[in-house]
C-alpha atoms as a PDB file:
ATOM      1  CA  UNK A   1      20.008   2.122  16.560  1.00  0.00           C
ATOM      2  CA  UNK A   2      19.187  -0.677  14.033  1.00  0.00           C
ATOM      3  CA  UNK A   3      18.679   1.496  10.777  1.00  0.00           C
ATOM      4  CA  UNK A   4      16.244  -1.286   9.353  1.00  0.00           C
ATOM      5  CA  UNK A   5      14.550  -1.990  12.637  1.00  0.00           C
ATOM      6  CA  UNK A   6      13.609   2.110  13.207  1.00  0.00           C
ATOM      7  CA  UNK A   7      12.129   2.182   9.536  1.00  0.00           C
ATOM      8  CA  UNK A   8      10.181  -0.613   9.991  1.00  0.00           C
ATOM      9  CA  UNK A   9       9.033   0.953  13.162  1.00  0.00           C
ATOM     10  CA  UNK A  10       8.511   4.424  11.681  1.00  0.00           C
ATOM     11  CA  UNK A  11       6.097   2.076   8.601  1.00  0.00           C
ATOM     12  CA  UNK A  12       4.110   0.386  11.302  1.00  0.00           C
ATOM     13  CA  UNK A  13       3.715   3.349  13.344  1.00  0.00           C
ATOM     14  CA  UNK A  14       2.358   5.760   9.697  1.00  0.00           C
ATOM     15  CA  UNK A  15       0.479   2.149   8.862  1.00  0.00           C
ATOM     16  CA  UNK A  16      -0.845   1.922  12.238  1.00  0.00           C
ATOM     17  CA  UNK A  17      -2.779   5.537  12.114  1.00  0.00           C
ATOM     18  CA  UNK A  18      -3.869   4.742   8.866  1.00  0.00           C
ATOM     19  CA  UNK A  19      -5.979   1.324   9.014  1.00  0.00           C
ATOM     20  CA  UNK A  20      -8.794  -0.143  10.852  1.00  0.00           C
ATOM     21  CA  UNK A  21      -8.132  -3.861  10.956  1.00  0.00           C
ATOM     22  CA  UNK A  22      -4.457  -3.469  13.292  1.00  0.00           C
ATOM     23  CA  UNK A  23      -4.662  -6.828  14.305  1.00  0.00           C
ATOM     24  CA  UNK A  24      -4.574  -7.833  10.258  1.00  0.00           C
ATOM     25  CA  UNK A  25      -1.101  -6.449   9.117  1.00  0.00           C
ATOM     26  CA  UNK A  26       1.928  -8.406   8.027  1.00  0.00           C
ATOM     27  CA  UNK A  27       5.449  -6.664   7.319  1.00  0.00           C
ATOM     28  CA  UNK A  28       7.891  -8.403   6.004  1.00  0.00           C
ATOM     29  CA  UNK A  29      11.544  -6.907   4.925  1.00  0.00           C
ATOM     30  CA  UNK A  30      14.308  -8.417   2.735  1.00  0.00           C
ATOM     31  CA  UNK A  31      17.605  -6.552   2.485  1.00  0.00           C
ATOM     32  CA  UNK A  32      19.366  -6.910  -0.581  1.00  0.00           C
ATOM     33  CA  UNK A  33      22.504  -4.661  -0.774  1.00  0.00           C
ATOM     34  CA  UNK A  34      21.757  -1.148  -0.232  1.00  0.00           C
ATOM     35  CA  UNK A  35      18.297  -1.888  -0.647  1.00  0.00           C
ATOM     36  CA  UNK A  36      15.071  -2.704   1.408  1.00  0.00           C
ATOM     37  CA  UNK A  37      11.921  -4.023   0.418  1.00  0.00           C
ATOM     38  CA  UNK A  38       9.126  -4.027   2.775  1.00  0.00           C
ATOM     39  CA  UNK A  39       5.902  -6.349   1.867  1.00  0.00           C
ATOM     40  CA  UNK A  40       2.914  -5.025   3.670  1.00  0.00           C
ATOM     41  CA  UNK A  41      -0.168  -7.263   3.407  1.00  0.00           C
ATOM     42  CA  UNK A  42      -3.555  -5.797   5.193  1.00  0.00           C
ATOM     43  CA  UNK A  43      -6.785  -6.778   5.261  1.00  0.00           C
ATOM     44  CA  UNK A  44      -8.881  -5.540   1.849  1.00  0.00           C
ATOM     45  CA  UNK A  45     -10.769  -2.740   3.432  1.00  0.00           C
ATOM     46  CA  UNK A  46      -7.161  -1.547   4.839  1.00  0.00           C
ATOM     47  CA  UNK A  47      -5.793  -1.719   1.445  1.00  0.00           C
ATOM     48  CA  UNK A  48      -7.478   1.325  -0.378  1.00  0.00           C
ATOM     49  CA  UNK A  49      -7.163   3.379   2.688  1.00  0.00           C
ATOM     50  CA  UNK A  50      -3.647   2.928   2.328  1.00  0.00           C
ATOM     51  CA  UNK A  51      -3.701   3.419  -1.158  1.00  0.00           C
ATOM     52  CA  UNK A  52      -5.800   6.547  -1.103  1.00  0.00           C
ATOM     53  CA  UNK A  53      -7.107   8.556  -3.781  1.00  0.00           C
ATOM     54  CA  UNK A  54      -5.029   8.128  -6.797  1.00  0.00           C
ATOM     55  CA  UNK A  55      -2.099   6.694  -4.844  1.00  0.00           C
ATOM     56  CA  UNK A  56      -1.143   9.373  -3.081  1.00  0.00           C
ATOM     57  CA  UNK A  57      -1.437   8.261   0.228  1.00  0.00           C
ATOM     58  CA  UNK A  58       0.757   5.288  -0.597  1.00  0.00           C
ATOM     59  CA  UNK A  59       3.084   7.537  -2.355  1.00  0.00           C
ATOM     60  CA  UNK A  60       3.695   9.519   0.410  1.00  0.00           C
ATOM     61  CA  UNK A  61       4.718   7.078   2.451  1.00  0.00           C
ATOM     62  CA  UNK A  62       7.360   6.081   0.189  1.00  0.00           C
ATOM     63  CA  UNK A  63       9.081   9.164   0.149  1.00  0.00           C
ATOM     64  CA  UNK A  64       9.109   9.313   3.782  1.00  0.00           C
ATOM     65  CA  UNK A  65      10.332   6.100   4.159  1.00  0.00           C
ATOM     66  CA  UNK A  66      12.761   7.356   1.042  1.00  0.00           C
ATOM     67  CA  UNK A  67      13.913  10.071   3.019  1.00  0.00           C
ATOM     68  CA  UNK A  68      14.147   8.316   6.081  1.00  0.00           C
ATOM     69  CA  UNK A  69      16.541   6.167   4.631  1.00  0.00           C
ATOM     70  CA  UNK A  70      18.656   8.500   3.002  1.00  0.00           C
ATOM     71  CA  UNK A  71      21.150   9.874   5.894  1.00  0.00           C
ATOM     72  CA  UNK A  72      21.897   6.237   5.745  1.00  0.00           C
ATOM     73  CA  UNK A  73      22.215   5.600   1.714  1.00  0.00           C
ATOM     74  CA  UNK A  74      19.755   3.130   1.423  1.00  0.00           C
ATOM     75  CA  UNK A  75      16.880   2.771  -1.067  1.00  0.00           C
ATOM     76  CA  UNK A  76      13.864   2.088   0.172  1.00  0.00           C
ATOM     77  CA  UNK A  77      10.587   0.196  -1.719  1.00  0.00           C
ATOM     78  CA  UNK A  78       7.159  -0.898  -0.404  1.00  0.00           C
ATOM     79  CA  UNK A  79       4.848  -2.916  -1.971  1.00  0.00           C
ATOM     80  CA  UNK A  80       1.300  -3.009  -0.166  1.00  0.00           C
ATOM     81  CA  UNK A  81      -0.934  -6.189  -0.699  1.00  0.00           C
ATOM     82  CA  UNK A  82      -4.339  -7.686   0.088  1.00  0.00           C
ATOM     83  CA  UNK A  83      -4.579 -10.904   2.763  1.00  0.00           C
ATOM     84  CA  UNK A  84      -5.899 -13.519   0.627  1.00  0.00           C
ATOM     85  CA  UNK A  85      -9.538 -14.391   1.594  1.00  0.00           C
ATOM     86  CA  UNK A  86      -9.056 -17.937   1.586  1.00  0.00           C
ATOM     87  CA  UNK A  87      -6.486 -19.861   0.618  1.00  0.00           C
ATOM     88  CA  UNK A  88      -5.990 -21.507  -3.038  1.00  0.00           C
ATOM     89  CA  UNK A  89      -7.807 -24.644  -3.424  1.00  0.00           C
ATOM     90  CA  UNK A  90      -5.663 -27.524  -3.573  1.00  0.00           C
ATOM     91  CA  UNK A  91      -5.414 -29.478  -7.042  1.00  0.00           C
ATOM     92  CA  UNK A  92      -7.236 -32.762  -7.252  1.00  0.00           C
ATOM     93  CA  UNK A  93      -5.318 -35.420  -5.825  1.00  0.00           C
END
């Protein structure tokens, strides 16, 4: 199997049991070497749940994805973001 496709599985699937809005998440992944990065943007509400007190719930999930990723050497990072409510206003013409 895909060693980038089954951790972005195994982040969708944690993500997935963690949120409300499901139909509001956006995972992107860049590989750069031995290392991926996985962008997760949610809707607001979804981002503290995923946070969770303190960071630990996000913090967590890093290490699993960490050790996850291990057996394979790669380093893992997520970065979790807000959806922008609107988009930026375009500059006067």
């Amino acid at each position: 199997m895909d060693v980038p496709l089954a951790l972005r599985e195994c982040l969708e699937f944690v993500i997935g049991s963690l949120i409300t809005h499901k139909d509001q998440v956006s995972i992107t992944q860049t590989r750069e070497g031995d290392r991926l990065l996985f962008d997760v943007r949610l809707h607001p509400d979804d981002v503290t749940a995923l946070i969770g007190r303190h960071g630990h719930t996000v913090k967590a999930l890093r290490n699993v994805m960490a050790a996850a990723a291990l057996r394979d050497q790669l380093r893992v990072a997520v970065r979790v973001e807000p959806f922008e409510t609107a988009p930026p206003a375009a500059p006067p013409a």
